[in-house]
N, C-alpha and C. Protein backbone atom coordinates (compact mmCIF):
# COMPACT_ATOMS: atom_id res chain seq x y z
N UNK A 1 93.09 89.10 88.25
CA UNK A 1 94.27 89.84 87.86
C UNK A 1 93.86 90.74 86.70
N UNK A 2 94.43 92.08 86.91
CA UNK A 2 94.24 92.89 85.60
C UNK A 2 95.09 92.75 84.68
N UNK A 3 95.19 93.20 83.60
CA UNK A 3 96.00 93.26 82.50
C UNK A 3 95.87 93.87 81.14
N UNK A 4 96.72 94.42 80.66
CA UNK A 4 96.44 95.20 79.15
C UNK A 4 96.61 94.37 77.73
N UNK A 5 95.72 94.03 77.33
CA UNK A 5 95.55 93.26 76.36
C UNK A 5 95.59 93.76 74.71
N UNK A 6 96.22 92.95 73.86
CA UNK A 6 96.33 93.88 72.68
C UNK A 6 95.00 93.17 72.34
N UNK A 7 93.48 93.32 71.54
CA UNK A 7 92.56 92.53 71.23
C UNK A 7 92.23 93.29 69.76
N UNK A 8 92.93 92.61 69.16
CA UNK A 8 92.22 93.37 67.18
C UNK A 8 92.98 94.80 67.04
N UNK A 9 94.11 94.74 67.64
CA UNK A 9 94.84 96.09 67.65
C UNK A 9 94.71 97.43 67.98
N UNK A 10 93.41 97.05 69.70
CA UNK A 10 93.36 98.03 70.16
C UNK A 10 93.49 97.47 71.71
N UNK A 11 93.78 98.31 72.38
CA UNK A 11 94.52 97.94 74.06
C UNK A 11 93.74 98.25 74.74
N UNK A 12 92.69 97.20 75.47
CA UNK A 12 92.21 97.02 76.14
C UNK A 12 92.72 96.59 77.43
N UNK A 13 91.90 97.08 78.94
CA UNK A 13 91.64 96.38 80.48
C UNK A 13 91.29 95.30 80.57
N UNK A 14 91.70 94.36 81.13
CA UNK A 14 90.71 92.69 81.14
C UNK A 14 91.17 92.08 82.42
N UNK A 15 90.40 91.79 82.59
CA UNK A 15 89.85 90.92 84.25
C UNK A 15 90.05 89.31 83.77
N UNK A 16 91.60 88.67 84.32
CA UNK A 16 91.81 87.22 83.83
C UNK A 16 91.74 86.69 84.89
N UNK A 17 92.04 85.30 84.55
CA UNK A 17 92.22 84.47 86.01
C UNK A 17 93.25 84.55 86.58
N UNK A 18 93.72 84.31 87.77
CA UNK A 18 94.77 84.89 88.34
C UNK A 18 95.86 83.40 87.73
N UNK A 19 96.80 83.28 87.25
CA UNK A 19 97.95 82.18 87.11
C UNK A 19 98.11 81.07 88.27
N UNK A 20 98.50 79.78 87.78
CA UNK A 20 98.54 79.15 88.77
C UNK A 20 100.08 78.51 88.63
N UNK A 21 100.74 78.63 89.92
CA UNK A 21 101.88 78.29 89.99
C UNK A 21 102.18 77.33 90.16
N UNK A 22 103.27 76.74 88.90
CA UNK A 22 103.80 75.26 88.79
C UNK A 22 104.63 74.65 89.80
N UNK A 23 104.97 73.82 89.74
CA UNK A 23 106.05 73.04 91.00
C UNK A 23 107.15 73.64 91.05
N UNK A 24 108.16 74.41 89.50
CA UNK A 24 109.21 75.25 89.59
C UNK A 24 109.37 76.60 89.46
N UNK A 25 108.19 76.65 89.67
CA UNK A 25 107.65 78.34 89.18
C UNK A 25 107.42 79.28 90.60
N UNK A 26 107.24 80.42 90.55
CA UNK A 26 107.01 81.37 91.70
C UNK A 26 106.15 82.38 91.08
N UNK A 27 105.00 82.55 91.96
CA UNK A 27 104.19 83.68 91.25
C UNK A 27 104.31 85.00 91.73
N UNK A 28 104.37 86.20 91.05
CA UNK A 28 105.08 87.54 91.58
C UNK A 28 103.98 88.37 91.47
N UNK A 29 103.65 89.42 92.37
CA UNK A 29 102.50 90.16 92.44
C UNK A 29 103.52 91.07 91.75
N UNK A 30 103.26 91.50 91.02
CA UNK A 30 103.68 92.95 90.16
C UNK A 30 103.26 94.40 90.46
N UNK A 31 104.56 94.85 90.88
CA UNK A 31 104.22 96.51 91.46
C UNK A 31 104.63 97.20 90.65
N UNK A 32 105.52 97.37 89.82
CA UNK A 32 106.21 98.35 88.18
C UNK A 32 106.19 97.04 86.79
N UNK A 33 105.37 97.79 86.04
CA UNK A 33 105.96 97.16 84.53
C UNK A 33 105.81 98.25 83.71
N UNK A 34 106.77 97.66 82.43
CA UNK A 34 107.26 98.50 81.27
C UNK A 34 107.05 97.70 80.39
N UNK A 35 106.76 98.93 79.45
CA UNK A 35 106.97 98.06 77.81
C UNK A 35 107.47 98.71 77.06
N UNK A 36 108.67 97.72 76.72
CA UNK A 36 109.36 98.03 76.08
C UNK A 36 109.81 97.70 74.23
N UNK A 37 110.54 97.92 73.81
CA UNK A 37 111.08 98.23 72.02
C UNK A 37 110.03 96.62 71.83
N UNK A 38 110.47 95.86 72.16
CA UNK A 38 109.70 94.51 71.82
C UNK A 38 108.81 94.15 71.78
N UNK A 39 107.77 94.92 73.35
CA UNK A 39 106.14 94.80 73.25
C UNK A 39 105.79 95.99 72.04
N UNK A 40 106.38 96.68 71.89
CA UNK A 40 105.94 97.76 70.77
C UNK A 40 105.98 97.28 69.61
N UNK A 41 106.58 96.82 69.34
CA UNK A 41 106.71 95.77 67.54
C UNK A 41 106.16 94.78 67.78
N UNK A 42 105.79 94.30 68.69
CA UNK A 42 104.95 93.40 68.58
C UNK A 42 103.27 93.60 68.35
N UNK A 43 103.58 94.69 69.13
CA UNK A 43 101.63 94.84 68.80
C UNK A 43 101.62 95.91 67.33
N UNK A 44 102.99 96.22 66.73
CA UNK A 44 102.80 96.81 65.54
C UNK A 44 102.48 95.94 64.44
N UNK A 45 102.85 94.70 64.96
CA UNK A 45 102.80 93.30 63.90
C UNK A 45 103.78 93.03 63.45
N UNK A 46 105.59 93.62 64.15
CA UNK A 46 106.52 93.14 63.22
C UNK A 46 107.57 92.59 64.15
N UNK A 47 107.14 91.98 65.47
CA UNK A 47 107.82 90.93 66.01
C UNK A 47 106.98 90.28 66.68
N UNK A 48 106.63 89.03 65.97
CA UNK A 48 105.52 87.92 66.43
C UNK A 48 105.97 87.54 67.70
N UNK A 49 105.54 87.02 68.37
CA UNK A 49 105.45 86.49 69.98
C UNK A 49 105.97 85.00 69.73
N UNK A 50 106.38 84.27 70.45
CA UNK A 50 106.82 82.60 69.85
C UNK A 50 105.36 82.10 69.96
N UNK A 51 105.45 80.78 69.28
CA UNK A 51 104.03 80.14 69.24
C UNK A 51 103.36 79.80 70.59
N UNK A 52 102.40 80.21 70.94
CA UNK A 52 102.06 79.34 72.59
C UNK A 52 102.28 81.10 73.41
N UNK A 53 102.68 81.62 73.28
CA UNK A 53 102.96 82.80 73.86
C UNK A 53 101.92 83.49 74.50
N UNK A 54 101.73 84.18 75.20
CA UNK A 54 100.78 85.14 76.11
C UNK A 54 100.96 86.60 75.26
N UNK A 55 99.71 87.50 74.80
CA UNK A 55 99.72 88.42 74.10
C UNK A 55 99.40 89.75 74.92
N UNK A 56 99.52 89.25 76.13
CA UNK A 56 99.56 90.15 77.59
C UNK A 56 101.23 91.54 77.10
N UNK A 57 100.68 92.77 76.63
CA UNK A 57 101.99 93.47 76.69
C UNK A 57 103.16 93.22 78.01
N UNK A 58 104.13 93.90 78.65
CA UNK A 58 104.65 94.21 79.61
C UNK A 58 105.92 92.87 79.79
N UNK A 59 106.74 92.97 78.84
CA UNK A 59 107.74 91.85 79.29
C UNK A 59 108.56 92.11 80.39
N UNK A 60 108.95 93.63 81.16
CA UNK A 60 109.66 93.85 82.26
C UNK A 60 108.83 94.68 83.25
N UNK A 61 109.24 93.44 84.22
CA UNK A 61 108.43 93.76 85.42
C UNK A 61 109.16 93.33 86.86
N UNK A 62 108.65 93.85 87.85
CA UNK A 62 109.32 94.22 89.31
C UNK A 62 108.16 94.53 90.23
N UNK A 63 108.30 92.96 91.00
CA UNK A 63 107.41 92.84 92.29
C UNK A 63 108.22 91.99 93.56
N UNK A 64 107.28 91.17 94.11
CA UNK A 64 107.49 90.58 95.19
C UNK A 64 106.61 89.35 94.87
N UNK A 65 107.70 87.90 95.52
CA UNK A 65 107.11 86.70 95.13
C UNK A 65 105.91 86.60 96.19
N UNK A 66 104.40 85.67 95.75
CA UNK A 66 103.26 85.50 96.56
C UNK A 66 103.40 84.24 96.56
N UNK A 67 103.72 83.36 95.87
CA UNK A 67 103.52 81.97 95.79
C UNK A 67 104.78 81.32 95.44
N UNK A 68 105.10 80.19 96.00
CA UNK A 68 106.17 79.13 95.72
C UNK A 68 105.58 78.10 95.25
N UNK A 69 106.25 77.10 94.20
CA UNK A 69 106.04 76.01 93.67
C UNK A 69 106.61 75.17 94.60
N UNK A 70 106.04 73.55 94.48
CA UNK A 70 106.57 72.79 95.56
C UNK A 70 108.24 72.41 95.50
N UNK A 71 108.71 72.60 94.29
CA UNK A 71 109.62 72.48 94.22
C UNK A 71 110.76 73.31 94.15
N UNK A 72 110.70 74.51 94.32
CA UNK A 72 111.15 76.05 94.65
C UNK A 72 112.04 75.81 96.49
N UNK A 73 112.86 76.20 96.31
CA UNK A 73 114.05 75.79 97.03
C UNK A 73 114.88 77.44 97.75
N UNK A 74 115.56 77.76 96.12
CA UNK A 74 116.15 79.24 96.34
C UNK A 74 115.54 80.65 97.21
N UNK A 75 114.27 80.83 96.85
CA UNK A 75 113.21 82.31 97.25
C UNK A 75 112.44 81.86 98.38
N UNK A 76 111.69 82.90 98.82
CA UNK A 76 110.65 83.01 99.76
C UNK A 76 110.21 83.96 99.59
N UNK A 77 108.92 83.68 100.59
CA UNK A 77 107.60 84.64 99.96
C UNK A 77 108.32 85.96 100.55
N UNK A 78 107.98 86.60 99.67
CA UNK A 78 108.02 87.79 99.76
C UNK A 78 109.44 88.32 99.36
N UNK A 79 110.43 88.01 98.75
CA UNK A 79 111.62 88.10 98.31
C UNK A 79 111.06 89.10 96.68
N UNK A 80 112.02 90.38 97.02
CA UNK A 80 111.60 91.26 95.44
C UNK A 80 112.73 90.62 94.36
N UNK A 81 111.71 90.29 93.31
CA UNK A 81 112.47 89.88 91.85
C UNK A 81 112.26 91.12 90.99
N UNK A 82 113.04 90.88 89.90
CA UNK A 82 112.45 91.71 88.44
C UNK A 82 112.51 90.56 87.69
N UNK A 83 111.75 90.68 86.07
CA UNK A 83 111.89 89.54 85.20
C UNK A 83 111.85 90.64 84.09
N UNK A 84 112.60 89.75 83.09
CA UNK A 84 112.77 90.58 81.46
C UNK A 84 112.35 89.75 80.16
C-alpha cells in the first residue's frame, strides 16, 4: 500500500504493509482522499493525533470495501463507503 507520510516534517511516498482486517472491521481500497483543516494542523504541530494514532495524512476518504471481517454482517465486497 502507498501512502503520504509526514517523516521529520517533510511528506514523503512510502511503501507499507497492506492492513489487516479485524473480525469487525472492513478493509476499503481507496479511490479519492482529502486532507483536510485537521490533517493540516496536524502536521503544522498544533493538533496532535490521539495517542496510538496513525501519522498517515488523509482522514477523508472514498472507495470500495475489499475485505470483510468475520464478523461483518451489514456490507459486501464491493459496496462504496466514504470515512471521515
Amino acid at each position: 500500500m502507498q501512502v503520504v507520510d509526514d517523516e521529520a516534517r517533510t511528506l514523503v511516498w512510502k511503501n507499507v504493509s497492506d492492513p489487516v482486517c479485524g473480525r469487525e472491521e472492513v478493509l476499503v481500497d481507496v479511490c479519492a482522499a482529502a486532507l483536510n483543516r485537521a490533517d493540516l494542523l496536524q502536521r503544522a504541530g498544533k493538533y496532535p493525533p490521539p495517542s496510538g494514532a496513525s501519522t498517515i495524512l488523509g482522514l477523508e476518504i472514498a472507495g470500495r470495501i475489499s475485505m470483510l471481517g468475520d464478523e461483518v454482517h451489514d456490507w459486501e465486497l464491493g459496496d462504496r463507503v466514504c470515512a471521515l
